[in-house]
N, C-alpha and C. Protein backbone atom coordinates (compact mmCIF):
# COMPACT_ATOMS: atom_id res chain seq x y z
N UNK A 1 14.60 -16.80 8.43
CA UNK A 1 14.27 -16.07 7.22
C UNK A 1 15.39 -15.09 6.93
N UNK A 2 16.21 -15.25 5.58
CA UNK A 2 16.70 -14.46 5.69
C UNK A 2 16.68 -12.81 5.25
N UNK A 3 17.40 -11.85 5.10
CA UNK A 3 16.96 -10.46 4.93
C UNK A 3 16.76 -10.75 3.83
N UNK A 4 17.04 -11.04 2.24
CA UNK A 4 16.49 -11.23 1.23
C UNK A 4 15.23 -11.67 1.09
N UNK A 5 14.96 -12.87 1.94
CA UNK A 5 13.00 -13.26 1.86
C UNK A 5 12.37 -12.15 2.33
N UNK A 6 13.30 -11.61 3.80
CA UNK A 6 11.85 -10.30 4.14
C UNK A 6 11.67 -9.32 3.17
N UNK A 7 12.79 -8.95 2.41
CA UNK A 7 12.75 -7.84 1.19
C UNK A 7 11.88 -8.21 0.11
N UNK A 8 11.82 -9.59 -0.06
CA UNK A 8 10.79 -10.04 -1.49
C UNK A 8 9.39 -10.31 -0.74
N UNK A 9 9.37 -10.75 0.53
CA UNK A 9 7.76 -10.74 1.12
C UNK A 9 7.42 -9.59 0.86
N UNK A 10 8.12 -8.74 1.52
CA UNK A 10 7.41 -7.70 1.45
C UNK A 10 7.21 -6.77 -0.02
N UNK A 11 7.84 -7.04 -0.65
CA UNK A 11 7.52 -6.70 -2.15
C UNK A 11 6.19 -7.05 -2.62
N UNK A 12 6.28 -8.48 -2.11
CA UNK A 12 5.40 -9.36 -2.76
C UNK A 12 4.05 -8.85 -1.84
N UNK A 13 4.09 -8.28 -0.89
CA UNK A 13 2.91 -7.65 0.03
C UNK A 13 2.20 -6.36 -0.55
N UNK A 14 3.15 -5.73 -0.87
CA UNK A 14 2.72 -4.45 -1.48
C UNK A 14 2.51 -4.97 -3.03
N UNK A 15 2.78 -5.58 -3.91
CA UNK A 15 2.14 -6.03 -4.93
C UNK A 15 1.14 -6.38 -4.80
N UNK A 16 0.65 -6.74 -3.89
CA UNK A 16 -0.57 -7.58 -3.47
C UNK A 16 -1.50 -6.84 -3.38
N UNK A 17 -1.36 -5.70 -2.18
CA UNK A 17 -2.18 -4.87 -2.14
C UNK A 17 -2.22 -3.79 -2.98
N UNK A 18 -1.30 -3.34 -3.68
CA UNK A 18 -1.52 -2.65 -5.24
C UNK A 18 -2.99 -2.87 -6.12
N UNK A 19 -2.23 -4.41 -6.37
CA UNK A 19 -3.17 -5.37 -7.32
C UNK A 19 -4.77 -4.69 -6.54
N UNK A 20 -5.17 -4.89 -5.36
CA UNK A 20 -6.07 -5.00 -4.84
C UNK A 20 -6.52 -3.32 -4.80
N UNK A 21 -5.82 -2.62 -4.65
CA UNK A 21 -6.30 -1.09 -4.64
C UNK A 21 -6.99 -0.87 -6.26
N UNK A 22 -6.22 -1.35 -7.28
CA UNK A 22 -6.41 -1.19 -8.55
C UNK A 22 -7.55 -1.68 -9.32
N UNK A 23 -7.52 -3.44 -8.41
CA UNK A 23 -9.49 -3.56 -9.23
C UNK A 23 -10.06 -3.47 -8.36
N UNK A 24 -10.33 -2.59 -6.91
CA UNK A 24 -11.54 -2.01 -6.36
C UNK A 24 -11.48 -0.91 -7.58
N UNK A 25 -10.91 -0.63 -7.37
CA UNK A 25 -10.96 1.14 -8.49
C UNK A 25 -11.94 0.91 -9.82
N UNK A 26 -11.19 -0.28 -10.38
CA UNK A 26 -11.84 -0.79 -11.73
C UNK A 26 -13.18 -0.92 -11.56
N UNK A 27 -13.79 -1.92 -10.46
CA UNK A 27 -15.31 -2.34 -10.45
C UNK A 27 -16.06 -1.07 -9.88
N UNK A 28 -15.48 -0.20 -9.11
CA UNK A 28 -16.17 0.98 -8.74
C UNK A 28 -16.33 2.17 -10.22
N UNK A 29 -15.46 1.97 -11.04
CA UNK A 29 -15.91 2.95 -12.14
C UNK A 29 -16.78 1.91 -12.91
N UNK A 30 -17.40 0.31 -13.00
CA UNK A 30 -18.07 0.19 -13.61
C UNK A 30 -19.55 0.17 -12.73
N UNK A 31 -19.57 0.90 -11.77
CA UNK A 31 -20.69 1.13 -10.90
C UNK A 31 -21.92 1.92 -11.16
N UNK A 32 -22.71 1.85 -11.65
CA UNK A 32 -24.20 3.24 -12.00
C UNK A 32 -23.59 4.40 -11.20
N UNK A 33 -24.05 3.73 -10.32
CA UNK A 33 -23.53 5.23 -8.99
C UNK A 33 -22.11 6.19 -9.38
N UNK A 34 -21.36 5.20 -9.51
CA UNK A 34 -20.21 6.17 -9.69
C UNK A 34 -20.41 6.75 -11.42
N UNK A 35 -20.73 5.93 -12.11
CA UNK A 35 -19.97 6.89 -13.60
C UNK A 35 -21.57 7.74 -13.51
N UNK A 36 -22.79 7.69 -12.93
CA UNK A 36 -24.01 9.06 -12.82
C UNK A 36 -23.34 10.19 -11.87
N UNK A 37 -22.47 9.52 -11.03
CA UNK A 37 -22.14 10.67 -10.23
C UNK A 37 -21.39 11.84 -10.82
N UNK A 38 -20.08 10.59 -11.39
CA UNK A 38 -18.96 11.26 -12.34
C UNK A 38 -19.87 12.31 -13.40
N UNK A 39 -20.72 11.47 -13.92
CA UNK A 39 -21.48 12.63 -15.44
C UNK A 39 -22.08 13.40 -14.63
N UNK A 40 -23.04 13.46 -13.69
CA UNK A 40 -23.87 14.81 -13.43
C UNK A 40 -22.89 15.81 -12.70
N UNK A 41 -22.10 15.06 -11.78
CA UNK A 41 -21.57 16.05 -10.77
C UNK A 41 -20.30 16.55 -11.02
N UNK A 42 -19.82 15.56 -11.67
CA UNK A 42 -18.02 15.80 -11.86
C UNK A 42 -17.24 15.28 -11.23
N UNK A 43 -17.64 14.76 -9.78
CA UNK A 43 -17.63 14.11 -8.89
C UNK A 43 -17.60 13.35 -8.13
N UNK A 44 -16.83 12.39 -6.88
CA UNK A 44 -17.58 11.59 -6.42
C UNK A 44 -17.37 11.84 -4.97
N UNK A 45 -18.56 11.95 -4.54
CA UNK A 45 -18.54 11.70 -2.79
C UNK A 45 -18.37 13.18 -2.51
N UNK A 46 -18.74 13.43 -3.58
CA UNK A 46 -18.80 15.56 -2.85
C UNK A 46 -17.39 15.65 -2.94
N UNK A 47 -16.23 15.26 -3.65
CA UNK A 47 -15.57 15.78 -4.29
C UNK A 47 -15.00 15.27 -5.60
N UNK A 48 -14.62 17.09 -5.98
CA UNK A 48 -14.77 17.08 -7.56
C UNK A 48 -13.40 16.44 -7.96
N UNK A 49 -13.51 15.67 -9.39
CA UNK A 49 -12.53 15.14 -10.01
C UNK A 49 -11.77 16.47 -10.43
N UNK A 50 -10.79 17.54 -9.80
CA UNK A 50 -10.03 18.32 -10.35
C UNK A 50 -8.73 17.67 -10.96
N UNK A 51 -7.99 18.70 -11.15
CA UNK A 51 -6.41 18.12 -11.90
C UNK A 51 -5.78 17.99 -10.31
N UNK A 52 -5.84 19.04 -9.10
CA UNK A 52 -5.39 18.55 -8.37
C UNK A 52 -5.66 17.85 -7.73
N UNK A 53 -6.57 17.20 -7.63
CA UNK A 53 -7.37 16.01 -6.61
C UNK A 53 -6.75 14.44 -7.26
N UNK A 54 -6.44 14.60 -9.03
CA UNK A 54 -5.91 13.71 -9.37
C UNK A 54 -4.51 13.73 -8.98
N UNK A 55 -4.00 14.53 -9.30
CA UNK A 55 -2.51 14.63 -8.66
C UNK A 55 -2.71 14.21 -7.46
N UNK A 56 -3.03 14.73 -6.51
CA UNK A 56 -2.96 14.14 -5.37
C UNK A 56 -3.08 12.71 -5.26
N UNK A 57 -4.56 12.16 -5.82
CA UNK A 57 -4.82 10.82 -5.46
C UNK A 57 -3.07 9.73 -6.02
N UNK A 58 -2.83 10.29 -7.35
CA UNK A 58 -1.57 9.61 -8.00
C UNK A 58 -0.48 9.95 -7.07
N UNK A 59 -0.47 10.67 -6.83
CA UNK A 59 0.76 10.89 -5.62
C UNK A 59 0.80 9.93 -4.35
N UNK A 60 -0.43 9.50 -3.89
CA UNK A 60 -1.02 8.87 -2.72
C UNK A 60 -0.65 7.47 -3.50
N UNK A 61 -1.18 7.07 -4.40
CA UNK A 61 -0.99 5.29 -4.91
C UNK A 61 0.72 5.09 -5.43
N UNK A 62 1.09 6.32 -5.67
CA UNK A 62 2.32 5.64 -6.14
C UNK A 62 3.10 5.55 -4.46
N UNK A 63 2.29 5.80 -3.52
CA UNK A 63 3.39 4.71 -2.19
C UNK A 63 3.58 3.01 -2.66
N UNK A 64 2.21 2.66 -2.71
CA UNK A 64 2.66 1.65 -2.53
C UNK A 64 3.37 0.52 -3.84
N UNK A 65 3.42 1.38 -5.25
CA UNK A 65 4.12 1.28 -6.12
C UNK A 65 5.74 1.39 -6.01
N UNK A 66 5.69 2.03 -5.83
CA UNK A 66 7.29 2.85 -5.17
C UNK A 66 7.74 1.69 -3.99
N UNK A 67 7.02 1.29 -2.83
CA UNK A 67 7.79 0.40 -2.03
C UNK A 67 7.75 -1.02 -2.71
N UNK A 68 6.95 -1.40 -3.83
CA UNK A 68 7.00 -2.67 -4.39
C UNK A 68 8.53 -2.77 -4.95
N UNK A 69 9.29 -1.59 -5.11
CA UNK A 69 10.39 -1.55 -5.60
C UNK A 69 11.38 -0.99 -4.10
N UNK A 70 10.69 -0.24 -4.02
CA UNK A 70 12.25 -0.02 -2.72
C UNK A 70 11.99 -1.38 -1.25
N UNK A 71 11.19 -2.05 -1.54
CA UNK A 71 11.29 -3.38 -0.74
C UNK A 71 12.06 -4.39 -0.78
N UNK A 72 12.54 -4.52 -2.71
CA UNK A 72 13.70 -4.89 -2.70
C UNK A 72 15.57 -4.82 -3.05
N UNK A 73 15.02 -3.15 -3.01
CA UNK A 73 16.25 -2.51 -3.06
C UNK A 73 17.17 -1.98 -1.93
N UNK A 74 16.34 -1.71 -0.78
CA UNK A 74 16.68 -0.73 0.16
C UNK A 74 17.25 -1.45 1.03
N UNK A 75 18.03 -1.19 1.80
CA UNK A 75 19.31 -1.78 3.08
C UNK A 75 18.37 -2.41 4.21
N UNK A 76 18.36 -2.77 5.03
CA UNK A 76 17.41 -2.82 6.06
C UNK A 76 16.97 -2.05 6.87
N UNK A 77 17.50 -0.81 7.47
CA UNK A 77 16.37 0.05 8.28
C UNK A 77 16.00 1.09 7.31
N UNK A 78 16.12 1.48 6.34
CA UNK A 78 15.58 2.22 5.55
C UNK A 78 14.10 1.37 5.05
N UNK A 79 14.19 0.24 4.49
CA UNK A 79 13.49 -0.33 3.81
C UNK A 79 12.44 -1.41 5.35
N UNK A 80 13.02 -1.19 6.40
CA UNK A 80 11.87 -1.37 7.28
C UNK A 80 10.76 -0.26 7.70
N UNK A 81 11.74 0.91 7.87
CA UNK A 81 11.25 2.43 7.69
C UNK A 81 10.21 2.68 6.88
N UNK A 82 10.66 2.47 5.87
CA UNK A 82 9.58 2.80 4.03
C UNK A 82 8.49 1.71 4.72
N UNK A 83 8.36 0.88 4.91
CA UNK A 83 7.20 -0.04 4.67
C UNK A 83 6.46 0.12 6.36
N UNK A 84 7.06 0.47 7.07
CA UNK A 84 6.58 0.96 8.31
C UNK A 84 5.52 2.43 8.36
N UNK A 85 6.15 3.32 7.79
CA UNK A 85 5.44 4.55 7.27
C UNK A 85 4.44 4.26 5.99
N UNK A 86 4.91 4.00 4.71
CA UNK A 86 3.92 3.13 3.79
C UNK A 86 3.03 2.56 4.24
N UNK A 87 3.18 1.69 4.92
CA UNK A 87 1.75 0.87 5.59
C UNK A 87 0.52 1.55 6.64
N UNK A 88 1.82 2.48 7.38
CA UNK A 88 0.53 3.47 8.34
C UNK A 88 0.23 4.01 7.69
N UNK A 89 0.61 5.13 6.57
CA UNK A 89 -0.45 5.81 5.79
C UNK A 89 -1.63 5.15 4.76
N UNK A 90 -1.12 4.05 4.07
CA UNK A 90 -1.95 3.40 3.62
C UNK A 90 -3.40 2.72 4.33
N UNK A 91 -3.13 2.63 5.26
CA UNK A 91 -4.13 1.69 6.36
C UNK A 91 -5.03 2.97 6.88
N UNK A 92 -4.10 3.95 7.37
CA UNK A 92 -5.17 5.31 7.67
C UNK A 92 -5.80 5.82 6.59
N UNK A 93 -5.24 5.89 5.28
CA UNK A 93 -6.07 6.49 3.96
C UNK A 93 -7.46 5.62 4.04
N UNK A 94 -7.16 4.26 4.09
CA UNK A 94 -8.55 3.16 3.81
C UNK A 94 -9.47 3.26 5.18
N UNK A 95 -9.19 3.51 5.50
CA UNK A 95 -10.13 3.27 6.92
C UNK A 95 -10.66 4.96 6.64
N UNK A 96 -9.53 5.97 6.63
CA UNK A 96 -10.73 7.21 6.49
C UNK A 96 -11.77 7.54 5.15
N UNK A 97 -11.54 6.45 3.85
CA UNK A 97 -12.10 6.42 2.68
C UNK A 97 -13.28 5.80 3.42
N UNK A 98 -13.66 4.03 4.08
CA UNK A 98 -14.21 3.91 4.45
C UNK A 98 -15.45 4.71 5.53
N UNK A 99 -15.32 5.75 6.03
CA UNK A 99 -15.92 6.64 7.13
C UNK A 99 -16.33 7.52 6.38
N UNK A 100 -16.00 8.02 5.12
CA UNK A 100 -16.31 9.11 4.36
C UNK A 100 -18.32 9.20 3.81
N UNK A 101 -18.55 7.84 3.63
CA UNK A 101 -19.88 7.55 3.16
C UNK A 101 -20.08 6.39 3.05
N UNK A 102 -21.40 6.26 2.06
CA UNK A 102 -22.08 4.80 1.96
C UNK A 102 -20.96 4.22 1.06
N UNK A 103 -20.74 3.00 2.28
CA UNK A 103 -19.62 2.14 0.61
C UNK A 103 -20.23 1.02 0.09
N UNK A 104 -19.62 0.73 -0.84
CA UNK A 104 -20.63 -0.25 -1.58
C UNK A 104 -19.88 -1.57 -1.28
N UNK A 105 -20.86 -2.62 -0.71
CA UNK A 105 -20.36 -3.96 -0.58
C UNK A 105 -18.89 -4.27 -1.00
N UNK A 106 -18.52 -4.16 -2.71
CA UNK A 106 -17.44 -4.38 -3.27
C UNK A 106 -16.03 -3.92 -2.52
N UNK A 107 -16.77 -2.49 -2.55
CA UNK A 107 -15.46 -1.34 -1.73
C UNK A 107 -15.08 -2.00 -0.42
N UNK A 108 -15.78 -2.16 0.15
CA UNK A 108 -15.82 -2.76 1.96
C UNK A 108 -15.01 -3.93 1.88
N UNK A 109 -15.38 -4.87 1.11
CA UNK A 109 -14.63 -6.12 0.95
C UNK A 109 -13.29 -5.54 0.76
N UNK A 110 -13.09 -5.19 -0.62
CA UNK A 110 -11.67 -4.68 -0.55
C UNK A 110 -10.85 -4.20 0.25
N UNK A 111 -11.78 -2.74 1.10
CA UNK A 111 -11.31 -1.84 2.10
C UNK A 111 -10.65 -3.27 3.05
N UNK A 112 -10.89 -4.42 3.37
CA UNK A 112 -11.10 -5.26 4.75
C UNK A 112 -9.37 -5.78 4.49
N UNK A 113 -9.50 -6.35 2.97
CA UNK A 113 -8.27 -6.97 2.70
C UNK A 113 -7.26 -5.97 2.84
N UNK A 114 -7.07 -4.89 1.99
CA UNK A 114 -6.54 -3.66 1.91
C UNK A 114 -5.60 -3.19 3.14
N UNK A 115 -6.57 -3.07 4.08
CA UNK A 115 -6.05 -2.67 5.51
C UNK A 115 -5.95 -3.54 6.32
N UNK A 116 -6.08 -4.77 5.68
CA UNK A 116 -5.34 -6.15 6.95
C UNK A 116 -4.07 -6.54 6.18
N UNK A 117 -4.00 -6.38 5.36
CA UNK A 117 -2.44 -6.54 4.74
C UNK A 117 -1.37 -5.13 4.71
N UNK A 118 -1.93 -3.92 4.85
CA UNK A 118 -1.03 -3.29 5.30
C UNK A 118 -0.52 -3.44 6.52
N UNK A 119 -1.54 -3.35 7.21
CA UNK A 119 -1.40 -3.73 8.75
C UNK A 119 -0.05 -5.01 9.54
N UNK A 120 -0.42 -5.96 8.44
CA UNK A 120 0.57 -7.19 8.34
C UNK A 120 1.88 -6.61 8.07
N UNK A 121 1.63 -5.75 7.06
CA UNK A 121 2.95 -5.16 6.33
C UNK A 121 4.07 -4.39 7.41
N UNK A 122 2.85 -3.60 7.94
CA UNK A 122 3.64 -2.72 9.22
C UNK A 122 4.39 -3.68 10.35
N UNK A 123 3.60 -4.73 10.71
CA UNK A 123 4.29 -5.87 11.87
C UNK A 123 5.02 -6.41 11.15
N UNK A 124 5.28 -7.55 10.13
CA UNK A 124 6.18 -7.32 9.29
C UNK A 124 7.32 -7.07 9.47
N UNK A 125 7.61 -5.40 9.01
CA UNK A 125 8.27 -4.63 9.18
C UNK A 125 9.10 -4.93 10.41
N UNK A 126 7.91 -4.06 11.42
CA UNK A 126 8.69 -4.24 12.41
C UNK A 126 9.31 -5.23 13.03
N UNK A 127 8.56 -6.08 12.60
CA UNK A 127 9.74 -7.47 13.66
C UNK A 127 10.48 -7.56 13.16
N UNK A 128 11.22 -7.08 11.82
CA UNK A 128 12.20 -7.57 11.26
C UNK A 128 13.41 -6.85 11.98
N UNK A 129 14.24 -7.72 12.35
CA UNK A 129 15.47 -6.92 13.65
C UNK A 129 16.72 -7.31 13.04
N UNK A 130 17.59 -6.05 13.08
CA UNK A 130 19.10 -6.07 12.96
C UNK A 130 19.73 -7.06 12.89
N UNK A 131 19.78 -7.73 13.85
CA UNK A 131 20.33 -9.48 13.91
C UNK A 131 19.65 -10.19 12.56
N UNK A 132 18.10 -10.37 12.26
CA UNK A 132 18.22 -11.24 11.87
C UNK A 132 18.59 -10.67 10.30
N UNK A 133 18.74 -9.09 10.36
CA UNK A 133 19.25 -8.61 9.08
C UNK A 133 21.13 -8.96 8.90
N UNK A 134 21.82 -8.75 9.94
CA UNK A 134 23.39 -9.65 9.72
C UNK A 134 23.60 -10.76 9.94
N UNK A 135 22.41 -11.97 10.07
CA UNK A 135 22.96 -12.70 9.98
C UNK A 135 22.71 -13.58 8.33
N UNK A 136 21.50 -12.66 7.62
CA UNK A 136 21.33 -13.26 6.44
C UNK A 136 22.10 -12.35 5.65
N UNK A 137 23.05 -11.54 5.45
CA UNK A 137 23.82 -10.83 5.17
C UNK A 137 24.71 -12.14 4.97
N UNK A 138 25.73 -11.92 6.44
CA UNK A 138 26.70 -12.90 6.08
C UNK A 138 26.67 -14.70 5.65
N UNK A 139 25.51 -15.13 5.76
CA UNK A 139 24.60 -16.34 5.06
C UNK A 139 25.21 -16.05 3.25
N UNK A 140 24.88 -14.76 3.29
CA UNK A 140 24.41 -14.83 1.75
C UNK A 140 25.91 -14.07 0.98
N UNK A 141 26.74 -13.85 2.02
CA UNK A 141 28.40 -13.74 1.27
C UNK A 141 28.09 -11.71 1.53
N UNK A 142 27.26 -11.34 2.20
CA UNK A 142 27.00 -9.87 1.89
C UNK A 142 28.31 -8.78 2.78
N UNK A 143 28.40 -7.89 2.23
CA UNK A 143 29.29 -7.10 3.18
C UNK A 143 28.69 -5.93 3.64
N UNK A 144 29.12 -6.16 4.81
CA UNK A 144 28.24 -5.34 5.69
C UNK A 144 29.54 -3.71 6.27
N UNK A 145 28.98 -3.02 6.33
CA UNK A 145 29.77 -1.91 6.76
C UNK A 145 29.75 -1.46 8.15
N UNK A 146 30.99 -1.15 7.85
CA UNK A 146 31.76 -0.67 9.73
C UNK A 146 31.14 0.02 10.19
């Protein structure tokens, strides 16, 4: 495989699980539970929809937005790095969303895929080794630095 396929797998990994963070989100706001929670409380899960809670949450999803692009931009230990860290935080966010309360069937399913493809993402990552990053380098006409 060379370093170009691992850079577009893994693009193509974090697209994946994007996609998948984005319509749990969708079917959970068309949920009773959630948009009664949202109207009475402001809320969900005992915490409130503030401006900073949104900031935050947008700060948190644009990881794995951000590595859909630096997956296939970035050199190789940087861009094993990014998706090594990307993936552990992502995988710990879902698993502690999961523990937080009652989830709803939908969520769980998602949560399952969610955090078995980061997980993938992180091994992935890591196996991807130096060697087999110069030798698809020079495969592919690349110049590599001293």
């Amino acid at each position: 495989m060379t370093v170009k396929d691992r850079g577009m797998i893994l693009s193509t990994l974090w697209i994946f699980v994007t996609l998948n963070y984005l319509y749990c989100d969708v079917l959970s706001l068309m949920s009773p539970e959630m948009l009664n929670s949202l109207i009475t409380t402001g809320g969900v899960g005992g915490m409130t929809m503030s401006e900073p809670t949104l900031l935050a949450a947008a700060i948190l999803l644009e990881i794995p937005i951000l590595l859909v692009l630096l997956s296939r931009v970035l050199k190789h230990k940087s861009n094993r790095l990014a998706s090594i860290i990307g993936g552990l935080v992502m995988t710990l966010v879902m698993a502690g969303t999961l523990l937080m309360g009652e989830a709803s069937l939908h969520y769980i399913f998602f949560a399952i895929i969610e955090i078995a493809t980061t997980l993938f993402i992180v091994w992935f990552a890591w196996t991807w080794d130096e060697a087999e990053s110069a030798e698809s380098q020079a495969k592919n006409g690349a110049h590599t630095a001293a």
